[in-house]
N, C-alpha and C. Protein backbone atom coordinates (compact mmCIF):
# COMPACT_ATOMS: atom_id res chain seq x y z
N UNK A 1 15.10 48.50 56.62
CA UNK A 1 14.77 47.10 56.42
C UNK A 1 16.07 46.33 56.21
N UNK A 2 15.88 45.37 56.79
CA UNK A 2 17.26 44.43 56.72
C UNK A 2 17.23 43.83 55.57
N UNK A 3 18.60 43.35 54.77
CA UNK A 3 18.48 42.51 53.48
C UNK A 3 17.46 41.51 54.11
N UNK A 4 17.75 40.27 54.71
CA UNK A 4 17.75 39.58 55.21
C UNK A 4 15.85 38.92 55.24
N UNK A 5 14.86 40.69 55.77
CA UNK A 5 13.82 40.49 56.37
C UNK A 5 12.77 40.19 54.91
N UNK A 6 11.64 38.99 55.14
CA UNK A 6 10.76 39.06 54.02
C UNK A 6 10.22 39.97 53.85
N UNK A 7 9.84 39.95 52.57
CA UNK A 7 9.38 40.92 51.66
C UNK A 7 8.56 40.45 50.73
N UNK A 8 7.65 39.91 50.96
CA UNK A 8 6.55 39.08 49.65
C UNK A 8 6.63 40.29 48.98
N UNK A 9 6.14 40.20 47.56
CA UNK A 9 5.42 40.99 46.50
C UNK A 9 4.08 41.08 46.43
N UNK A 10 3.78 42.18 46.48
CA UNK A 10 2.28 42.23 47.07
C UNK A 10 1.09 41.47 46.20
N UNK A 11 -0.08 41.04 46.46
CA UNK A 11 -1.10 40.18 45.57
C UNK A 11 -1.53 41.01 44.22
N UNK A 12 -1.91 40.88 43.53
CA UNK A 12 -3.29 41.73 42.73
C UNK A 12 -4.57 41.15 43.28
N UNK A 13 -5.27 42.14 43.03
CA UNK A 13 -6.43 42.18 43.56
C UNK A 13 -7.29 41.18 42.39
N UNK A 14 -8.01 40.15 42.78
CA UNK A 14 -8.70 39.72 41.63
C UNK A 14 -9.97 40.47 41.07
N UNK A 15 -10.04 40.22 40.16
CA UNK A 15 -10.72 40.77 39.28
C UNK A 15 -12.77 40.51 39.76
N UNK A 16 -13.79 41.56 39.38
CA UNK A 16 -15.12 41.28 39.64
C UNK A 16 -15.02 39.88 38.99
N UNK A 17 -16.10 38.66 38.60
CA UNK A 17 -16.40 38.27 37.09
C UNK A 17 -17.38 39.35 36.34
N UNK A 18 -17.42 38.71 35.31
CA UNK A 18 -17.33 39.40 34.39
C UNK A 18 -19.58 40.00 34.30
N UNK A 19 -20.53 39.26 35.20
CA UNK A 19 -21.73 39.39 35.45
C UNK A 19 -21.91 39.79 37.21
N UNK A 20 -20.71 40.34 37.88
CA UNK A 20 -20.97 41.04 38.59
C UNK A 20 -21.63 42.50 39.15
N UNK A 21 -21.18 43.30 37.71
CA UNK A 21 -21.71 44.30 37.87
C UNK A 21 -23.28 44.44 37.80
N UNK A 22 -24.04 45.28 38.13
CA UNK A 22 -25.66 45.09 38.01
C UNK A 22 -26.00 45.90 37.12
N UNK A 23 -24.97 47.02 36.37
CA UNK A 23 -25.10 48.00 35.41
C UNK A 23 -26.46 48.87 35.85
N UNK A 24 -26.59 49.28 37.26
CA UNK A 24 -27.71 50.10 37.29
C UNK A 24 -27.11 51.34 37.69
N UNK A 25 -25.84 51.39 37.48
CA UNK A 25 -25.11 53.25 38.10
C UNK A 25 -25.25 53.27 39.68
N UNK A 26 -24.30 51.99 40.27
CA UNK A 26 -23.88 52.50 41.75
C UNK A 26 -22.49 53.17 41.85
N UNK A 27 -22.73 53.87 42.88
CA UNK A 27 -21.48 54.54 43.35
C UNK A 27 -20.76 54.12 44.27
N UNK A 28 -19.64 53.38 44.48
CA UNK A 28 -18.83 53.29 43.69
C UNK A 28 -19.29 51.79 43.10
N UNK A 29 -19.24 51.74 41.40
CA UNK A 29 -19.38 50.31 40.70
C UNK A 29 -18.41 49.54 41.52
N UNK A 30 -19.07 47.91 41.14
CA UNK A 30 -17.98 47.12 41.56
C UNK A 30 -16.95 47.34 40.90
N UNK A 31 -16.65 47.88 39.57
CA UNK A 31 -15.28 48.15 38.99
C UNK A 31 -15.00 49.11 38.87
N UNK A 32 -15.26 50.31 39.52
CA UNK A 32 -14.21 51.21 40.48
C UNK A 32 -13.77 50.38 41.39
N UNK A 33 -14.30 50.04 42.09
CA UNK A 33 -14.04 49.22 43.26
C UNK A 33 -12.58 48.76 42.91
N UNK A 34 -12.60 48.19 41.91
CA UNK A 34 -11.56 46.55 41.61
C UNK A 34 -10.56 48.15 41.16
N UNK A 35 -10.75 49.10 39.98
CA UNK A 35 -9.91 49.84 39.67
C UNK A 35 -9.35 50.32 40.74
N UNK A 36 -9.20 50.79 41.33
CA UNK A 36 -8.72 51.66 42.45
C UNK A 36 -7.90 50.55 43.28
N UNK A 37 -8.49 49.52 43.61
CA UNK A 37 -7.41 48.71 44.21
C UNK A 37 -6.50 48.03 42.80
N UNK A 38 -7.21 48.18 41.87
CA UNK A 38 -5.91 47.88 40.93
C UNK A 38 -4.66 48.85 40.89
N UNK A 39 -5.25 50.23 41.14
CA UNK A 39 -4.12 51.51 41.33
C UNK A 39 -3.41 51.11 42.55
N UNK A 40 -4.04 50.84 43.25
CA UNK A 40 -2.91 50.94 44.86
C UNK A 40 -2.18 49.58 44.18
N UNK A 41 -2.54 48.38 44.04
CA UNK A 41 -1.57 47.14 43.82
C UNK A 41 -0.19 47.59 42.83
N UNK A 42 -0.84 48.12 41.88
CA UNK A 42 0.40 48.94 41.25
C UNK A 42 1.38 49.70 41.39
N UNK A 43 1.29 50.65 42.01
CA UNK A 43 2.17 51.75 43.32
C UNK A 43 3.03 50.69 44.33
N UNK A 44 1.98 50.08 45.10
CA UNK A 44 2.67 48.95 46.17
C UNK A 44 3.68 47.69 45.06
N UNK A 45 3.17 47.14 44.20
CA UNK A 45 3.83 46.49 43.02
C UNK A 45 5.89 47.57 42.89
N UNK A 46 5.24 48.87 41.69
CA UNK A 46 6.50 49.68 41.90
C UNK A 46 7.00 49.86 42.68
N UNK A 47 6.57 49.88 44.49
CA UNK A 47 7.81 50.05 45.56
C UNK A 47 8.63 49.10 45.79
N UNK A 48 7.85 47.78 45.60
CA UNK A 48 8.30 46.26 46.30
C UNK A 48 9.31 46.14 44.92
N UNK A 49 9.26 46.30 43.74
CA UNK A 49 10.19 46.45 42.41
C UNK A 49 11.70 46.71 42.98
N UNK A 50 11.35 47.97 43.63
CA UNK A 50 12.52 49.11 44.03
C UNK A 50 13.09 48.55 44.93
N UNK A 51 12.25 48.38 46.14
CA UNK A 51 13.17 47.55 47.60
C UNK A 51 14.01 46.45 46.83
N UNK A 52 13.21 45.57 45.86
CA UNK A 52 14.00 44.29 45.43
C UNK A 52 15.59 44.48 44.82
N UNK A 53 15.31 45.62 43.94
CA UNK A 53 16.51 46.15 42.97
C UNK A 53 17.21 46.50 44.02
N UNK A 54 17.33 47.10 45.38
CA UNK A 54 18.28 47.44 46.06
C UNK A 54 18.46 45.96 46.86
N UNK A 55 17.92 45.57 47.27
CA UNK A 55 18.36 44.08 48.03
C UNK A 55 19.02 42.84 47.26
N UNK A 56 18.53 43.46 45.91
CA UNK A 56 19.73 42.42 45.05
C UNK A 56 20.89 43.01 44.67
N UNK A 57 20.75 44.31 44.90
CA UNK A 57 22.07 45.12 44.31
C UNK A 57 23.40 44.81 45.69
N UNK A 58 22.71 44.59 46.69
CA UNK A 58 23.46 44.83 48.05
C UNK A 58 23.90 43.02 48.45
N UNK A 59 22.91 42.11 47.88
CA UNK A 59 23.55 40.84 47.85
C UNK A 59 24.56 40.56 47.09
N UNK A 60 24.52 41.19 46.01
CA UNK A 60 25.60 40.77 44.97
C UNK A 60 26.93 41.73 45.26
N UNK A 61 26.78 42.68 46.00
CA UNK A 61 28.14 43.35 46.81
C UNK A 61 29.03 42.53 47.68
N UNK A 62 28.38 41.45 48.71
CA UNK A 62 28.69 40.63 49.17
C UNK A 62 29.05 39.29 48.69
């Protein structure tokens, strides 16, 4: 990846509200649902962290 090329920071996923769920035990709940993409946003979050720390480390070389 080039310094240069964008790189947004990825979204979070918004959240169910809070009378979404129907509490009758589906598989997967809507909040697995939201959890699990809360896990991936987090992972994708820590990489985009990392790319940044090196693209600022390599601007400020210059």
């Amino acid at each position: 990846m080039l310094a240069d090329d964008f790189d947004p920071p990825p979204e979070a996923p918004e959240p169910p509200a809070d009378d979404a769920c129907c509490d009758s035990g589906c598989e997967p709940c809507i909040w697995d649902t939201y959890n699990a993409q809360l896990m991936a946003y987090r992972a994708q979050l820590a990489a985009w962290q990392q790319r940044e720390a090196v693209r600022l480390a390599a601007k400020d070389k210059y």
